[in-house]
Protein backbone atom coordinates (compact mmCIF):
# COMPACT_ATOMS: atom_id res chain seq x y z
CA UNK A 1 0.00 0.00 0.00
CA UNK A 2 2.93 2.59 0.97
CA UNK A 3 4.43 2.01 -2.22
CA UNK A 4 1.74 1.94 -4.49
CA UNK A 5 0.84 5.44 -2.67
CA UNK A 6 4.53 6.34 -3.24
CA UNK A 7 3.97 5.95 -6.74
CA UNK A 8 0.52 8.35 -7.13
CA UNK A 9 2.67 11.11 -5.32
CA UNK A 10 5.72 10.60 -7.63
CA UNK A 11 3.00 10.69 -10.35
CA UNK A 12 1.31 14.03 -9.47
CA UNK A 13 4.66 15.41 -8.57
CA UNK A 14 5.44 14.88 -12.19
CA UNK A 15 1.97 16.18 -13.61
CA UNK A 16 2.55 19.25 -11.53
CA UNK A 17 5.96 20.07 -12.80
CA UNK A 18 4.83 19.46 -16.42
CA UNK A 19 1.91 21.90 -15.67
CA UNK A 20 4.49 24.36 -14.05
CA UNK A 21 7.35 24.18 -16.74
CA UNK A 22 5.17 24.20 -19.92
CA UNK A 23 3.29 27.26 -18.22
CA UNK A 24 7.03 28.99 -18.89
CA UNK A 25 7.72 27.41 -22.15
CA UNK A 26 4.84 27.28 -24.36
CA UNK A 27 3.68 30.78 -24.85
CA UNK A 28 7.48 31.67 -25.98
CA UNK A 29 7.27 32.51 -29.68
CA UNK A 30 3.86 31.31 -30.21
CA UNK A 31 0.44 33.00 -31.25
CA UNK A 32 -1.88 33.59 -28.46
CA UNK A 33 -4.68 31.53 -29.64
CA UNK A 34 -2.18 28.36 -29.78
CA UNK A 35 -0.79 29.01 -26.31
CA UNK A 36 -4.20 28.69 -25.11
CA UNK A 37 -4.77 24.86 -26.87
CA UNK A 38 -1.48 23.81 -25.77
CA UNK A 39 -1.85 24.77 -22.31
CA UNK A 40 -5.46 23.67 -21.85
CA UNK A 41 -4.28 19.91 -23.13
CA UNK A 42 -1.33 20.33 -20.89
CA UNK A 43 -3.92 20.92 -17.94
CA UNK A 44 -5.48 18.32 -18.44
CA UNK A 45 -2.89 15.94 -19.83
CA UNK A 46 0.00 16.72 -18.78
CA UNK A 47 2.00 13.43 -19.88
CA UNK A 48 -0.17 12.69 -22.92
CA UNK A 49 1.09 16.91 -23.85
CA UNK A 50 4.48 16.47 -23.23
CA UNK A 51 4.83 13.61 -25.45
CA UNK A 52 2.56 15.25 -27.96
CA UNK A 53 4.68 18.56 -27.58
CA UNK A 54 7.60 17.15 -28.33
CA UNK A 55 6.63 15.58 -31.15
CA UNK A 56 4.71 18.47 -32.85
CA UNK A 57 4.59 21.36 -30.41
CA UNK A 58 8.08 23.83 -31.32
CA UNK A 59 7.52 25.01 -35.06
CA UNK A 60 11.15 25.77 -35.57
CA UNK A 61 13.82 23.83 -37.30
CA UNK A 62 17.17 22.85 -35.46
CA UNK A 63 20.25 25.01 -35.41
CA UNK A 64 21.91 23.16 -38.37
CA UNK A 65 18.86 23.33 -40.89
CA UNK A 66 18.95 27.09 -39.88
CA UNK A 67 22.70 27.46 -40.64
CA UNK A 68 22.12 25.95 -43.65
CA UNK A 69 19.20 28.46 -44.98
CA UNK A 70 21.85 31.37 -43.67
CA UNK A 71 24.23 30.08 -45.78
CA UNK A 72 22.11 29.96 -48.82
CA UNK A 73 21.41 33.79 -48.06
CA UNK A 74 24.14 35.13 -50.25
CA UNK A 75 22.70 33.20 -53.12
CA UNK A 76 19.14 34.44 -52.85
CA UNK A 77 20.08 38.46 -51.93
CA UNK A 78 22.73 38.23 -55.49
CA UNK A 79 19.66 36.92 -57.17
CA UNK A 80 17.46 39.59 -55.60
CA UNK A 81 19.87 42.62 -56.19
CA UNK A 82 20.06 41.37 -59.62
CA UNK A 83 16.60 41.52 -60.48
CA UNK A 84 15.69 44.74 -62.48
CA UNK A 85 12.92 47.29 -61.64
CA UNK A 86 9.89 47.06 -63.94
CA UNK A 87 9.03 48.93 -66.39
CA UNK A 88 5.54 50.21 -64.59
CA UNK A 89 5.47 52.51 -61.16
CA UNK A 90 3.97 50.71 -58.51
CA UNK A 91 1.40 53.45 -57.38
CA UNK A 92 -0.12 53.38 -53.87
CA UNK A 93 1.68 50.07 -53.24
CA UNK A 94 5.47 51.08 -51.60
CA UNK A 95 5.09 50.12 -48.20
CA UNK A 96 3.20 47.05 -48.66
CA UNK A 97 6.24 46.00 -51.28
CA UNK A 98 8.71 47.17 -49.01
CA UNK A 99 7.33 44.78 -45.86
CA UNK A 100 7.13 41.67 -48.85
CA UNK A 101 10.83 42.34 -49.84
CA UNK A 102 11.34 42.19 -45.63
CA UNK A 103 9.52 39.28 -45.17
CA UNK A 104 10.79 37.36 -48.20
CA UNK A 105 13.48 38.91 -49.42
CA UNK A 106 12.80 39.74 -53.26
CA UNK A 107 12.10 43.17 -54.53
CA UNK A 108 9.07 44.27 -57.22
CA UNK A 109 10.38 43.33 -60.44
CA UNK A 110 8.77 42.70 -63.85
CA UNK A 111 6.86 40.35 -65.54
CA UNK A 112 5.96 39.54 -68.91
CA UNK A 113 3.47 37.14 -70.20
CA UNK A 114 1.30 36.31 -67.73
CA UNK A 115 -1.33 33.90 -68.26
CA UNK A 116 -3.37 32.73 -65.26
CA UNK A 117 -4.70 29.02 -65.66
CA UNK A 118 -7.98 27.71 -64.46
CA UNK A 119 -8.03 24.75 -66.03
CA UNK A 120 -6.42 22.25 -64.37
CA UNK A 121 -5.79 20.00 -67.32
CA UNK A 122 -4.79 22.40 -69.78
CA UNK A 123 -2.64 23.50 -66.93
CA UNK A 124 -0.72 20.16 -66.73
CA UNK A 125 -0.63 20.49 -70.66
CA UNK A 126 0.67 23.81 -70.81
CA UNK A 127 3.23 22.94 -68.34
CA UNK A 128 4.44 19.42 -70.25
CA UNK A 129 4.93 21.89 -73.44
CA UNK A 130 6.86 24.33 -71.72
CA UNK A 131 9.40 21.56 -70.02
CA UNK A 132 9.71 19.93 -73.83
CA UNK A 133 10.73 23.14 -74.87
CA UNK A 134 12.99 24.18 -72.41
CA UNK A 135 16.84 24.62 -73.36
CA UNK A 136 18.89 24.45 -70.28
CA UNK A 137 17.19 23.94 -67.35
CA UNK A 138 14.05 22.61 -65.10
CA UNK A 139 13.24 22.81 -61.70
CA UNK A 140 10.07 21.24 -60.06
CA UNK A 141 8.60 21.67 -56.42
CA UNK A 142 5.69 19.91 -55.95
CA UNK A 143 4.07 19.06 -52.96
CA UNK A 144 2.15 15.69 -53.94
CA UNK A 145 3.87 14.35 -57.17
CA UNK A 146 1.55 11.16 -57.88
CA UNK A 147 2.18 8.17 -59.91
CA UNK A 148 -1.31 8.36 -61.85
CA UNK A 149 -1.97 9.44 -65.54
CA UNK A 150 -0.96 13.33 -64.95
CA UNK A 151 2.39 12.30 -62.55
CA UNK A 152 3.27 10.56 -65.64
CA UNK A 153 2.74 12.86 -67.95
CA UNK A 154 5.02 15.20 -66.58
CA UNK A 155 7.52 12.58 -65.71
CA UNK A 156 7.82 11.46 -69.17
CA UNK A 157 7.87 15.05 -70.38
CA UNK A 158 10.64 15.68 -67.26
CA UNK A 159 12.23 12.47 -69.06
CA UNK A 160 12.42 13.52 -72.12
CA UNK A 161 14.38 16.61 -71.02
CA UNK A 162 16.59 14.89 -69.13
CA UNK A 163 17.82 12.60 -71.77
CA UNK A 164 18.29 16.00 -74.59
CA UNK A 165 20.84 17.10 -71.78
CA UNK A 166 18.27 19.59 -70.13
CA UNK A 167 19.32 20.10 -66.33
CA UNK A 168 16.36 18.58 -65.04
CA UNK A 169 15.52 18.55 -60.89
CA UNK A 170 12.47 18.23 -58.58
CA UNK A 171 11.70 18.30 -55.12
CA UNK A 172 8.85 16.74 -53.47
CA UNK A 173 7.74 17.32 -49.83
CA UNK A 174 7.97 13.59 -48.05
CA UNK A 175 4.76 14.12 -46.36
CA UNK A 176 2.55 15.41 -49.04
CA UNK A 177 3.43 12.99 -51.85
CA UNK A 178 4.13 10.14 -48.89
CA UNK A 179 1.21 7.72 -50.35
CA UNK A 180 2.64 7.67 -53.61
CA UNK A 181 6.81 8.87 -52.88
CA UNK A 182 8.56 5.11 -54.01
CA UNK A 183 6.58 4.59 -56.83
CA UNK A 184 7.07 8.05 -57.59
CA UNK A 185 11.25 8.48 -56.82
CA UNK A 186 11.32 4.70 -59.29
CA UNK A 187 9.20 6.21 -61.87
CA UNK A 188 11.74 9.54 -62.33
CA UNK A 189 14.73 7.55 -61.77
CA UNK A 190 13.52 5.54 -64.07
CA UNK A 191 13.25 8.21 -66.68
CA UNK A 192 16.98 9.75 -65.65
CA UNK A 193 15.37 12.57 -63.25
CA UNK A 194 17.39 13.09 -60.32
CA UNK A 195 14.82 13.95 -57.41
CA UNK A 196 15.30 14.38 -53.68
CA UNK A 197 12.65 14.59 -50.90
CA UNK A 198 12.29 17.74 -49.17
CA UNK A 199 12.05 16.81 -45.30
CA UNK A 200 12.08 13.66 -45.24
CA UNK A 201 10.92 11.92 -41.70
CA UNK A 202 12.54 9.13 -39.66
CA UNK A 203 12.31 7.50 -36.66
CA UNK A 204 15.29 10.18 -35.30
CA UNK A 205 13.44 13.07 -36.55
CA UNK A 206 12.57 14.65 -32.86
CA UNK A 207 16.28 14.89 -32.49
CA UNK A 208 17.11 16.40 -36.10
CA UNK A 209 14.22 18.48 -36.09
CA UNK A 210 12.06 19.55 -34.03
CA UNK A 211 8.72 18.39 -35.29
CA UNK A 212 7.79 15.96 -38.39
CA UNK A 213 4.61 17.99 -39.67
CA UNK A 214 6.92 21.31 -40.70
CA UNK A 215 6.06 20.88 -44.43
CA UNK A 216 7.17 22.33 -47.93
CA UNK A 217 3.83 23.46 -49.26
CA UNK A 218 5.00 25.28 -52.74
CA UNK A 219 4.39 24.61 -56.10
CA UNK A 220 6.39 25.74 -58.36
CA UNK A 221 8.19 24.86 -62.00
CA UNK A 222 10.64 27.12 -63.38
CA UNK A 223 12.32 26.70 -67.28
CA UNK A 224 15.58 28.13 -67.79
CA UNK A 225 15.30 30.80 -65.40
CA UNK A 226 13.41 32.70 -67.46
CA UNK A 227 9.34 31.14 -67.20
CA UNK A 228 7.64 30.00 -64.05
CA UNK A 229 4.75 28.32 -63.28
CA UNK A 230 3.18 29.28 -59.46
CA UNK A 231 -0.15 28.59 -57.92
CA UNK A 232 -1.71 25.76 -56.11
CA UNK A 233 -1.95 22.95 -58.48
CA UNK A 234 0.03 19.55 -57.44
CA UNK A 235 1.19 16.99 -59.83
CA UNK A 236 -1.33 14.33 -59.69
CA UNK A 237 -5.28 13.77 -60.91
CA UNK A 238 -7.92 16.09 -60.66
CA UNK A 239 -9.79 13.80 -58.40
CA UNK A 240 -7.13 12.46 -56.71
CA UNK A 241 -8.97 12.48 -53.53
CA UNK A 242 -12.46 9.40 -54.17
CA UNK A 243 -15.41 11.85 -54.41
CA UNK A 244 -13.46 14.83 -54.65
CA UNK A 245 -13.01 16.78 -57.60
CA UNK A 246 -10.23 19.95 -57.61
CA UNK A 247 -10.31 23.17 -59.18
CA UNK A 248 -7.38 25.45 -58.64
CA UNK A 249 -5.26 28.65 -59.94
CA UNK A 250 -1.94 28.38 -61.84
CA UNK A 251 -0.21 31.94 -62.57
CA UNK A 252 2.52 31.58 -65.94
CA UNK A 253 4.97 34.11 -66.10
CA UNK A 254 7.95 35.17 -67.40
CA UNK A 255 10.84 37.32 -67.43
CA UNK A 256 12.74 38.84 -64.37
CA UNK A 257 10.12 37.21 -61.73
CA UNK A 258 10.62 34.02 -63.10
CA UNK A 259 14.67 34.35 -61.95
CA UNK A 260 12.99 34.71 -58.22
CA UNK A 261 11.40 31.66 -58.42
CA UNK A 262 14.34 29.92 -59.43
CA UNK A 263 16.27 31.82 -56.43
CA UNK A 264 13.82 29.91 -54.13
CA UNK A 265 14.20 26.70 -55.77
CA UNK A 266 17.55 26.92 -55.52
CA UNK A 267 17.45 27.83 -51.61
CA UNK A 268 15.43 24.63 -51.02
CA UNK A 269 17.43 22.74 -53.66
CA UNK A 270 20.56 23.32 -51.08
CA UNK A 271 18.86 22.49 -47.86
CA UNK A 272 17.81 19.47 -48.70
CA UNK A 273 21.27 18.64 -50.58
CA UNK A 274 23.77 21.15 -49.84
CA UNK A 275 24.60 21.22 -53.44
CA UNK A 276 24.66 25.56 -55.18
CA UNK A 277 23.25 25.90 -58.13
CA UNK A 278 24.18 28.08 -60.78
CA UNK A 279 22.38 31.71 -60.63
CA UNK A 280 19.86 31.82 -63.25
CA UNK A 281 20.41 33.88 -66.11
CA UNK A 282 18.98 37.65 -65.71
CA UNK A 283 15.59 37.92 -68.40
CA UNK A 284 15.65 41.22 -69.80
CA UNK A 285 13.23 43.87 -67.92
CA UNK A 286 9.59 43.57 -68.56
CA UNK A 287 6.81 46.17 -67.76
CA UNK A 288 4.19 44.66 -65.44
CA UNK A 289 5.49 45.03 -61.84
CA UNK A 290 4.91 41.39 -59.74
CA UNK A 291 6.82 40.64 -56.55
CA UNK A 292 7.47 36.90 -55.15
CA UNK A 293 7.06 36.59 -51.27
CA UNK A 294 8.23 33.20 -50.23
CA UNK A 295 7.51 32.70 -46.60
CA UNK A 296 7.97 29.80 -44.13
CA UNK A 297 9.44 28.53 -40.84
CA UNK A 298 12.93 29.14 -42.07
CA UNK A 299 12.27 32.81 -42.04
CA UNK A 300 11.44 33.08 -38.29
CA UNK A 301 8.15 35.11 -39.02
CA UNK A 302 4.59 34.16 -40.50
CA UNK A 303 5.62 35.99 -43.22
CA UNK A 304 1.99 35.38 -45.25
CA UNK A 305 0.12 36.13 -41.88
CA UNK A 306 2.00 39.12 -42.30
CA UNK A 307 1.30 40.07 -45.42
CA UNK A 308 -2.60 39.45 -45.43
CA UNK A 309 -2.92 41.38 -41.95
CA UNK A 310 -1.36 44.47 -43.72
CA UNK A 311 -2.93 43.81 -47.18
CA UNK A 312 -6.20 43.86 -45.14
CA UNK A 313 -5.47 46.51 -43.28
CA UNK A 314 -4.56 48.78 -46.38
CA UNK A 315 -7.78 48.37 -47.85
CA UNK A 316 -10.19 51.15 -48.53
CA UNK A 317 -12.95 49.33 -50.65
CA UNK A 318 -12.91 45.64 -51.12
CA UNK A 319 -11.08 42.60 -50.33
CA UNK A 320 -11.84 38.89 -51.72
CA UNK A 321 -9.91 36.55 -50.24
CA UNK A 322 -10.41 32.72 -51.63
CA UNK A 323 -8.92 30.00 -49.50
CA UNK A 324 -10.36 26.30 -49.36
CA UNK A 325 -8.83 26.20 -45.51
CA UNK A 326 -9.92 28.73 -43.36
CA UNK A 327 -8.89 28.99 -39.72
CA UNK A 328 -7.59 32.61 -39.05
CA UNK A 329 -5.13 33.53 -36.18
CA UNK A 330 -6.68 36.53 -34.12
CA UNK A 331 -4.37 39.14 -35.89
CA UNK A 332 -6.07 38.28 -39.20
CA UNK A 333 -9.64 38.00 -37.48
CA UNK A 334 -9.31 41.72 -36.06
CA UNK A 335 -7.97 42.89 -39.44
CA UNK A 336 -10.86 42.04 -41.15
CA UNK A 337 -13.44 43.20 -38.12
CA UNK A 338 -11.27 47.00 -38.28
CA UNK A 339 -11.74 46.80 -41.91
CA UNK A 340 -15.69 45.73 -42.06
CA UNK A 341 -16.15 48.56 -39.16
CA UNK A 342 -14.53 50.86 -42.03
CA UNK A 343 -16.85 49.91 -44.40
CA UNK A 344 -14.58 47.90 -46.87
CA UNK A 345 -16.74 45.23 -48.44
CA UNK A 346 -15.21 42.00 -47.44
CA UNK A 347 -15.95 38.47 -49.70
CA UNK A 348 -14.55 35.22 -48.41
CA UNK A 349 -14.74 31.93 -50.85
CA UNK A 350 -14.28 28.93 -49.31
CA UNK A 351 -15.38 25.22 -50.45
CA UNK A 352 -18.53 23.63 -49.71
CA UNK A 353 -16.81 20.47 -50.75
CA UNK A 354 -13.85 19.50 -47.63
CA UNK A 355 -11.70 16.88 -48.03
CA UNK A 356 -10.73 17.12 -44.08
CA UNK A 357 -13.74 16.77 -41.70
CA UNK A 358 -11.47 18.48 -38.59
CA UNK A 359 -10.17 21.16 -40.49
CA UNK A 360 -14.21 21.74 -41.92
CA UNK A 361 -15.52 21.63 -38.10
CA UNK A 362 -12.64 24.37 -36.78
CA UNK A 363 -13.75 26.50 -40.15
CA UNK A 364 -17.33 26.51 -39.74
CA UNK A 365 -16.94 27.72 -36.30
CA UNK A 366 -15.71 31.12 -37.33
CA UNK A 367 -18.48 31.51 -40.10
CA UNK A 368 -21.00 33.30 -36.86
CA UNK A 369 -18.54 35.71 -35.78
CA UNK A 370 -17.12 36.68 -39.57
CA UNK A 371 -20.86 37.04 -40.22
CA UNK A 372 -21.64 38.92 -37.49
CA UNK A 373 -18.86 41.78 -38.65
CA UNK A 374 -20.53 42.26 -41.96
CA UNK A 375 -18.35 39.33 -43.75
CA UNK A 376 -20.01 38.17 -46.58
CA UNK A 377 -18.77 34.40 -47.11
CA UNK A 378 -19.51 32.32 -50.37
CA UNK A 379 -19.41 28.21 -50.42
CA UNK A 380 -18.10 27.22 -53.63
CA UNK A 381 -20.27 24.34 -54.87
CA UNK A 382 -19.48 21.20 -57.06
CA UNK A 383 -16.06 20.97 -56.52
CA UNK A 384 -13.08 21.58 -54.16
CA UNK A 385 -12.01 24.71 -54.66
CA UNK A 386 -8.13 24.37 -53.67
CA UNK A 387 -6.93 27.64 -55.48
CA UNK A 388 -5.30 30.07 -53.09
CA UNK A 389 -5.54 33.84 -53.89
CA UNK A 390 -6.51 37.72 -52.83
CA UNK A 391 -7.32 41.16 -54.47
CA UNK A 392 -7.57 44.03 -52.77
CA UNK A 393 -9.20 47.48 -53.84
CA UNK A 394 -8.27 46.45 -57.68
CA UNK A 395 -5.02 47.32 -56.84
CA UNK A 396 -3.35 44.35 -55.53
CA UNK A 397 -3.74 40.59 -56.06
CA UNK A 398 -2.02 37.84 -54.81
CA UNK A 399 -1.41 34.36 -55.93
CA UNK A 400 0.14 31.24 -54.31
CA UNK A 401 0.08 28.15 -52.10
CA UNK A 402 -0.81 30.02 -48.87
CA UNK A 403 -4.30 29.01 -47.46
CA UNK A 404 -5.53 31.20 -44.79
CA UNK A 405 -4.78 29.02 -41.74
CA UNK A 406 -2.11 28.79 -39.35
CA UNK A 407 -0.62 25.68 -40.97
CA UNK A 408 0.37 28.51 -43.94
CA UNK A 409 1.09 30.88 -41.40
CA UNK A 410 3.33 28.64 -39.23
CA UNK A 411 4.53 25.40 -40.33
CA UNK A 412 4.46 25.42 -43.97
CA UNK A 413 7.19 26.90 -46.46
CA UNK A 414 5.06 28.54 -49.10
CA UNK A 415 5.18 31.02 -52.11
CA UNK A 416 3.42 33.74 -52.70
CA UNK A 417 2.83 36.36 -56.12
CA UNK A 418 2.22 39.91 -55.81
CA UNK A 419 0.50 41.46 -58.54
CA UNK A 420 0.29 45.38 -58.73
CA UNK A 421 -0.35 45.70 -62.67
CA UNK A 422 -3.81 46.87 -62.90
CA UNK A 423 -4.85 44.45 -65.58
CA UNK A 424 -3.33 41.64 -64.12
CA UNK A 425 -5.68 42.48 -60.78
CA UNK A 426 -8.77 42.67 -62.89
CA UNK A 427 -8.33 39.94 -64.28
CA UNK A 428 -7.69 37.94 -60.96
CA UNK A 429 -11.03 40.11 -59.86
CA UNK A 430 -13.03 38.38 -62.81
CA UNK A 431 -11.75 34.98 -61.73
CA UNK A 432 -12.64 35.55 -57.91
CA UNK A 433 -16.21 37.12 -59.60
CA UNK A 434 -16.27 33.88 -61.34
CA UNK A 435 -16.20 32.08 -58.33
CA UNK A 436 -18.39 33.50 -56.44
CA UNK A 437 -21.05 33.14 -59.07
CA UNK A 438 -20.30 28.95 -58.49
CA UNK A 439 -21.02 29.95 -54.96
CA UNK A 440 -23.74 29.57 -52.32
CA UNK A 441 -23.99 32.77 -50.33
CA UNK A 442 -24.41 31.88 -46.89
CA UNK A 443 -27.36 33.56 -44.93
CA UNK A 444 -26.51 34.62 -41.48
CA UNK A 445 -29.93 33.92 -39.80
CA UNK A 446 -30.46 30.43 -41.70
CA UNK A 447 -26.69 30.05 -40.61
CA UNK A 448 -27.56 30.49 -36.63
CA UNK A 449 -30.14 27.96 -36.81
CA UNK A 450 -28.42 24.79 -37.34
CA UNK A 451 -28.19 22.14 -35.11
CA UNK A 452 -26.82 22.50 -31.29
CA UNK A 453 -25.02 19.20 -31.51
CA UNK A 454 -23.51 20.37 -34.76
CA UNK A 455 -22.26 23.82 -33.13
CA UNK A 456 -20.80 22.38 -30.12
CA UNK A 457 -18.49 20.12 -32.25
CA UNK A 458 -17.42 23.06 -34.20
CA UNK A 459 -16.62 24.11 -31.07
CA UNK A 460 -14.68 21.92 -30.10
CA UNK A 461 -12.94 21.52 -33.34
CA UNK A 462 -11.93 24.91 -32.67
CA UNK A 463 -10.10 24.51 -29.61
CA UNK A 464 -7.59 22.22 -31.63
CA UNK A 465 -7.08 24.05 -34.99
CA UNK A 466 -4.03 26.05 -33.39
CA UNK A 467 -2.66 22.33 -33.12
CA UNK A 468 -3.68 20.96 -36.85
């Protein structure tokens, strides 16, 4: 009996300085609302946390990895001083292009050429053409790069490159494409592509790095330095997913902004090899002014947190922000309530269609409150709408891999495209319009009436999404 009661003090003794020591430790460098979840599970279960926590709970990479992306610095700053201003002012935009060169790095430059791409297989088409006609190099970042029909498609037309002496690599996150990654690394190997997995987990990652679930999240293919491809489209079928059907948002570009993409490819190209690649040759200026943001865990801030707070807060008529994942932070929640109260007309598009019931529960439960601050939110219909984008007053758009959530915000490496030419915005505006025509505009009162049962798991959905 003494020892048995021995044991239950031992026990507590240990709950209590758990509950004591990740009191001190958890809100360091951490949003408020996630504090909150991690310390709430911690009151609870203390053990259960601290095993939990270790595995998942520091979003920061070890000291080596961030050596390594210090090192690679020099590369991406030549690259960015390089790049040459475009041929268009940037009216009404400087300080929100001088805090994306801070937070990523690159500088406005100019674009040529760009084509935005809705449809996702005359995306995969477009991009198959461009590799077969590219004349010295190709670099691929893919989240999910599948074995199906459209994986390969582009690993043939990746092949076929390789084997006229084009410098062909790719880089696909080990998470993302996990379901499919050896068929996938035989399949390119087999066709002479040399690929590499970006973060690759094993049984000693929680001692090389501090949690398994810090992702690479970009999608981007770049052609001889001089043409990218950048949205949210990964390499594998349109309905990947049984019952689930994708739409998404590819931007084509070319010129100058196209050398910044490469510059990031390059960066990640090194971490995950240690191997510098050759700076990409400068494209000749072009007129329409874009800027690429890339953002991440590597850069120590949310950098596209960042940028959609401020984008928000610059607004003076309208923003439309489309993102399938919704689950703000409460910097991005009060930006949009200070902008409603100033009477900017605010349109969120998310999907009706989910392909992750937790992540759909945590959403829903912020649909009320947006509501309630003169939000007007749209549920795309049919399919999932997994494009990724923003426009703001006309006079700014944004393209990328970024969902609104604080997986973007926090653990995922991601790329972003600022567009200031006014043309280019418009037509992003017709494409959001476009959208929200597909759309079921949700009615606040008919909203508030659904199902107790339903609201309370929302609820508590909600209490985990600063963990998901």
């Amino acid at each position: 009996m003494a020892w048995t009661e021995h044991l239950a003090l031992i026990y507590l003794l240990i709950e209590w300085s758990i509950r004591l020591v990740m009191l001190v430790i958890v809100p360091l460098r951490r949003p408020p609302e996630a504090a909150r979840s991690w310390l709430l599970l911690v009151f609870f279960l203390p053990v259960p946390a601290l095993v939990l926590y270790r595995l998942i709970g520091r979003p920061r990479f070890p000291a080596w990895r961030q050596q390594r992306f210090a090192d690679a610095a020099t590369y991406r700053q030549g690259v960015a001083a390089s790049l040459p201003a475009p041929g268009q002012p940037v009216p009404g935009t400087a300080e929100l292009a001088e805090l994306a060169e801070r937070l990523g790095e690159f500088p406005v430059t100019g674009a040529s050429g760009l084509v935005l791409m809705v449809d996702y297989d005359l995306s995969i088409e477009r991009l198959t053409a461009d590799i077969d006609a590219a004349e010295a190099s190709v670099h691929l970042l893919t989240y999910i790069f599948a074995d199906d029909a459209t994986g390969r498609k582009v690993a043939a037309a990746l092949g076929r490159a390789a084997r006229r002496g084009i410098d062909v690599r790719v880089l696909i996150d080990a998470i993302g494409s996990r379901p499919w990654a050896p068929r996938t690394l035989a399949l390119l190997a087999a066709e002479g592509v040399p690929c590499r997995l970006v973060l690759p987990v094993h049984w000693w990652t929680t001692v090389r790095r501090a949690r398994a679930d810090l992702r690479n999240h970009r999608k981007i293919a770049v052609i001889d330095g001089r043409l990218a491809h950048i949205g949210s489209q990964n390499i594998v079928d349109r309905n990947f997913r049984r019952g689930v059907v994708n739409d998404e948002l590819v931007a084509r570009v070319e010129g100058p902004a196209a050398a910044a993409v490469a510059a990031v490819f390059a960066s990640d190209w090194y971490l995950e090899t240690r191997e510098a690649l050759t700076p990409p040759p400068m494209p000749a200026a072009a007129a329409a002014p874009v800027q690429v943001m890339p953002s991440g865990p590597d850069y120590g801030v949310p950098g596209f947190e960042r940028l959609l707070v401020a984008l928000i807060h610059a607004a003076e008529t309208s923003v439309t922000l489309v993102s399938p994942y919704l689950i703000p932070d409460e910097a991005l929640l009060a930006a949009l309530q200070t902008a409603a109260y100033r009477g900017v007309t605010i349109d969120l598009v998310v999907s009706k269609v989910v392909d992750q019931r937790l992540v759909r529960l945590a959403q829903r439960s912020f649909y009320d409150e947006l509501m309630s601050m003169g939000v007007r939110i749209h549920r795309y219909r049919d399919h999932l709408l997994h494009a990724k984008h923003v426009s703001v007053d006309g006079r700014v758009g944004v393209i990328g891999s970024g969902n609104a959530d604080l997986r973007s915000f926090m653990l995922n490496a991601e790329i972003s495209m600022l567009l200031y030419d006014p043309a280019q915005v418009a037509e992003l505006a017709a494409h959001q319009a476009d959208c929200m025509a597909r759309s079921d505009h949700l009615d606040f009162l008919e909203w508030r009436r659904r199902p107790i049962a339903l609201r309370l798991a929302e609820n508590l959905a909600r209490l985990v999404g600063p963990l998901l």
